[in-house]
C-alpha atoms as a PDB file:
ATOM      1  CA  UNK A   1       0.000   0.000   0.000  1.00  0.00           C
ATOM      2  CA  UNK A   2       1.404   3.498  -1.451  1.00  0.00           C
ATOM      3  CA  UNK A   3       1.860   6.199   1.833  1.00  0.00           C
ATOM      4  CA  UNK A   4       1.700   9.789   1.056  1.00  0.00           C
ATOM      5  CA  UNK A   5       2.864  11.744   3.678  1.00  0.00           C
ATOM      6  CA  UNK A   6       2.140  15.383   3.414  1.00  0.00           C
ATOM      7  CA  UNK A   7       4.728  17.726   5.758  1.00  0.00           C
ATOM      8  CA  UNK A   8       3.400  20.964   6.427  1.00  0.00           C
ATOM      9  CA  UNK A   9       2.528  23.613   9.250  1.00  0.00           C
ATOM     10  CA  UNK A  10      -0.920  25.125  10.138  1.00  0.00           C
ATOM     11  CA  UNK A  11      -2.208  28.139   8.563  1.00  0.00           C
ATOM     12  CA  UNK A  12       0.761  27.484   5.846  1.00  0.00           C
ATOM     13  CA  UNK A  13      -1.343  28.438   2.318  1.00  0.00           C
ATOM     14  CA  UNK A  14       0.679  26.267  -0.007  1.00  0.00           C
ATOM     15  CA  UNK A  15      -0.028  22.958   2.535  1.00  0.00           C
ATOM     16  CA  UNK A  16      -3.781  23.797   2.722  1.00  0.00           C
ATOM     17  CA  UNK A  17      -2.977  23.784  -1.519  1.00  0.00           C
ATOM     18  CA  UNK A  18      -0.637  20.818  -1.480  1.00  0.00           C
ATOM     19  CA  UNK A  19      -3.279  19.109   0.533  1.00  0.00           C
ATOM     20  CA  UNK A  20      -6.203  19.847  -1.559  1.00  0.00           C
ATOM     21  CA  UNK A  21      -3.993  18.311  -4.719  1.00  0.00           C
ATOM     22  CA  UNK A  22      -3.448  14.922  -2.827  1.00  0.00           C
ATOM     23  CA  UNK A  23      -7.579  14.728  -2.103  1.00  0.00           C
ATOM     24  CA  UNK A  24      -8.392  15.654  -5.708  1.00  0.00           C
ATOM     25  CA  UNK A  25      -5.730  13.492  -6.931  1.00  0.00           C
ATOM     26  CA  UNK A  26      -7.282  10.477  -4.481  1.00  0.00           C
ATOM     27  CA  UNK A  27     -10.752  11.809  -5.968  1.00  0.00           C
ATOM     28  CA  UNK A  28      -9.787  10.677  -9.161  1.00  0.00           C
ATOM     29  CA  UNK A  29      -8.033   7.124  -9.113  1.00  0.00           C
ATOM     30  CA  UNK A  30      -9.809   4.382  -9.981  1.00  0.00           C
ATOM     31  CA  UNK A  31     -11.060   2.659  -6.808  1.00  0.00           C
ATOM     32  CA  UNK A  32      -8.755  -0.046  -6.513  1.00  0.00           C
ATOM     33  CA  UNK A  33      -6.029   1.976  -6.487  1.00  0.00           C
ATOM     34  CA  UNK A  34      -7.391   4.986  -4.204  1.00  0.00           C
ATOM     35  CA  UNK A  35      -8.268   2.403  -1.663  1.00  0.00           C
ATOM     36  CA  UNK A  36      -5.047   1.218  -1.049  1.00  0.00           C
ATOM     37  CA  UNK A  37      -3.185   4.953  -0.502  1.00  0.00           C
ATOM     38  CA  UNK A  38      -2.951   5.746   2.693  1.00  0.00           C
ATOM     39  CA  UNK A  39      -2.211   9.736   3.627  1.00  0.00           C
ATOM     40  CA  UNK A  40      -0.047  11.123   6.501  1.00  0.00           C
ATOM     41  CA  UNK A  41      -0.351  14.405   7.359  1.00  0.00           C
ATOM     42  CA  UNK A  42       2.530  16.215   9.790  1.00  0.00           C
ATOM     43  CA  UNK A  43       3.465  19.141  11.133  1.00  0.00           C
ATOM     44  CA  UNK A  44       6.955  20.256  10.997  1.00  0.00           C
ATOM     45  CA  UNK A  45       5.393  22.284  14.484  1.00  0.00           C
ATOM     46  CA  UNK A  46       5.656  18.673  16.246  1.00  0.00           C
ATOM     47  CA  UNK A  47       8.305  17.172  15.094  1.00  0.00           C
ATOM     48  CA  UNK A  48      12.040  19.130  15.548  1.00  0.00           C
ATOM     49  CA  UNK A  49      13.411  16.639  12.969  1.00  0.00           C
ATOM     50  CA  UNK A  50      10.816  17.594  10.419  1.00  0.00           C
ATOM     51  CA  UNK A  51      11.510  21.014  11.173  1.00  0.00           C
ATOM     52  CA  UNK A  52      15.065  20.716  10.659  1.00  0.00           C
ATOM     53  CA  UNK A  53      15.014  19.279   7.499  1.00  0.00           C
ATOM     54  CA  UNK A  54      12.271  20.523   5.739  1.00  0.00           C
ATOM     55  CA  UNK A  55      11.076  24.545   7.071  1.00  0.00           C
ATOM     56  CA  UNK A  56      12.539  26.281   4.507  1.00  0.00           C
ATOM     57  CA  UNK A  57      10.558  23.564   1.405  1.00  0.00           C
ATOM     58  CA  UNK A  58       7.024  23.068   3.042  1.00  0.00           C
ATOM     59  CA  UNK A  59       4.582  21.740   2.024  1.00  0.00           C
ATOM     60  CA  UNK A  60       6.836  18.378   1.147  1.00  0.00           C
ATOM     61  CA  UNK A  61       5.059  15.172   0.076  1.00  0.00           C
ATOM     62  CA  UNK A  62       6.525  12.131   0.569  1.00  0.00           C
ATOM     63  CA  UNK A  63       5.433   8.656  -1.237  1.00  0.00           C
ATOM     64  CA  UNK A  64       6.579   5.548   0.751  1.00  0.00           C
ATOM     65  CA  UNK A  65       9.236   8.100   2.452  1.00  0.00           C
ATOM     66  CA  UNK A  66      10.478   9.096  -0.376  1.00  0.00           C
ATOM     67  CA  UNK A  67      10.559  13.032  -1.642  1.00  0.00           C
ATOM     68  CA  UNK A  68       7.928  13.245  -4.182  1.00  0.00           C
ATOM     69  CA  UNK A  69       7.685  17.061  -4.290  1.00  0.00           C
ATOM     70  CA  UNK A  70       7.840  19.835  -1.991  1.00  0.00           C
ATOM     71  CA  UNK A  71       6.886  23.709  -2.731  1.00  0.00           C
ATOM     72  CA  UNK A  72       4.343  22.768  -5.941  1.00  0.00           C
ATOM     73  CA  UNK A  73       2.624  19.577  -6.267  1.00  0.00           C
ATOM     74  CA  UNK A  74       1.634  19.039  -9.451  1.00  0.00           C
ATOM     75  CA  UNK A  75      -1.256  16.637 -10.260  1.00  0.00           C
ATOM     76  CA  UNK A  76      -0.589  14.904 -13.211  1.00  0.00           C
ATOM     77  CA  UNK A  77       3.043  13.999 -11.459  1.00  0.00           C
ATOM     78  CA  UNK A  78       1.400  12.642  -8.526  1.00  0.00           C
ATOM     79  CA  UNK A  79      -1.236  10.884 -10.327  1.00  0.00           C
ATOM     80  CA  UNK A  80       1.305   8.995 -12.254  1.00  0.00           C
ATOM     81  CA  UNK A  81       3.748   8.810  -9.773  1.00  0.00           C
ATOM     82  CA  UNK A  82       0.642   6.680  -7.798  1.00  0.00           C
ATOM     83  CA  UNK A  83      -0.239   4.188 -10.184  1.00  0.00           C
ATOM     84  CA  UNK A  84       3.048   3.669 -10.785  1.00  0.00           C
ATOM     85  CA  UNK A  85       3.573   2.656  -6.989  1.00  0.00           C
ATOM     86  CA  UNK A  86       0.531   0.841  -7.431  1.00  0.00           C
ATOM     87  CA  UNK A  87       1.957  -1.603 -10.558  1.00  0.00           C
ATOM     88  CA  UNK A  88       5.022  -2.082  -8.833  1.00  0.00           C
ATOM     89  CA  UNK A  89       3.079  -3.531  -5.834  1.00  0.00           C
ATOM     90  CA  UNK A  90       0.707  -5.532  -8.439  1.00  0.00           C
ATOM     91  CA  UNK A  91       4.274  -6.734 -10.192  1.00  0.00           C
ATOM     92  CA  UNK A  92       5.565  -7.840  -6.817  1.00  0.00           C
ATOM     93  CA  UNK A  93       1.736  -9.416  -5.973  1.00  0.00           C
ATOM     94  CA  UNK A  94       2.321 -11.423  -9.062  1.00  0.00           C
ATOM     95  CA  UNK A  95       5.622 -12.466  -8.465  1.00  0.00           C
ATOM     96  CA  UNK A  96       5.197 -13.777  -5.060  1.00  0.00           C
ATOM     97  CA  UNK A  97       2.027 -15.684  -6.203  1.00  0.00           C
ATOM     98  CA  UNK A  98       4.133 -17.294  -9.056  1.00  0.00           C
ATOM     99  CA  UNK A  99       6.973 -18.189  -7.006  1.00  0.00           C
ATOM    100  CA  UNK A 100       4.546 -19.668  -4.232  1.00  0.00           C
ATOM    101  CA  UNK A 101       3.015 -21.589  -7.627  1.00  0.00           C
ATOM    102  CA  UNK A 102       6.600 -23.573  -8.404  1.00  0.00           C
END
């Protein structure tokens, strides 16, 4: 299952925006796929590591830890960026189910 974690503080305008691009984005996957992505939200407020590393670049998303984008999040990018997590975990689904076949 994809995470998206979404690093941000309150009353920060581009996380309210960064946020409102992951719930469209969700909006929009097929089901299947939506289902399965989970979403983080934290504050860099609560967390002196976050704030350390990431103040000066919020909002940051993350997928599966990784940096996916911070600043802008574009849609399209994150859309793809999803499925793509999501046929890598099929892939690996399909894999495990062959090599449990032999």
């Amino acid at each position: 299952m994809p995470t998206i974690t979404v690093i941000g503080k309150p009353d920060c305008h581009l996380c309210d925006v960064a946020e409102g691009v992951v719930e469209r984005v969700l909006a929009d996957l097929p089901e299947r796929v939506a289902d399965r992505v989970e979403v983080v939200e934290k504050s860099i407020l609560d967390d002196p590591a976050l704030y350390e590393q990431w103040w000066e670049k919020i909002p940051v998303v993350l997928i599966d830890d990784r940096l996916h984008a911070h600043w802008r999040v574009a849609p399209d990018r994150l859309r793809e960026a999803l499925l793509d997590a999501d046929d890598k975990r099929a892939a690996g689904a399909r894999a495990s189910a062959e090599e449990v076949a032999l």
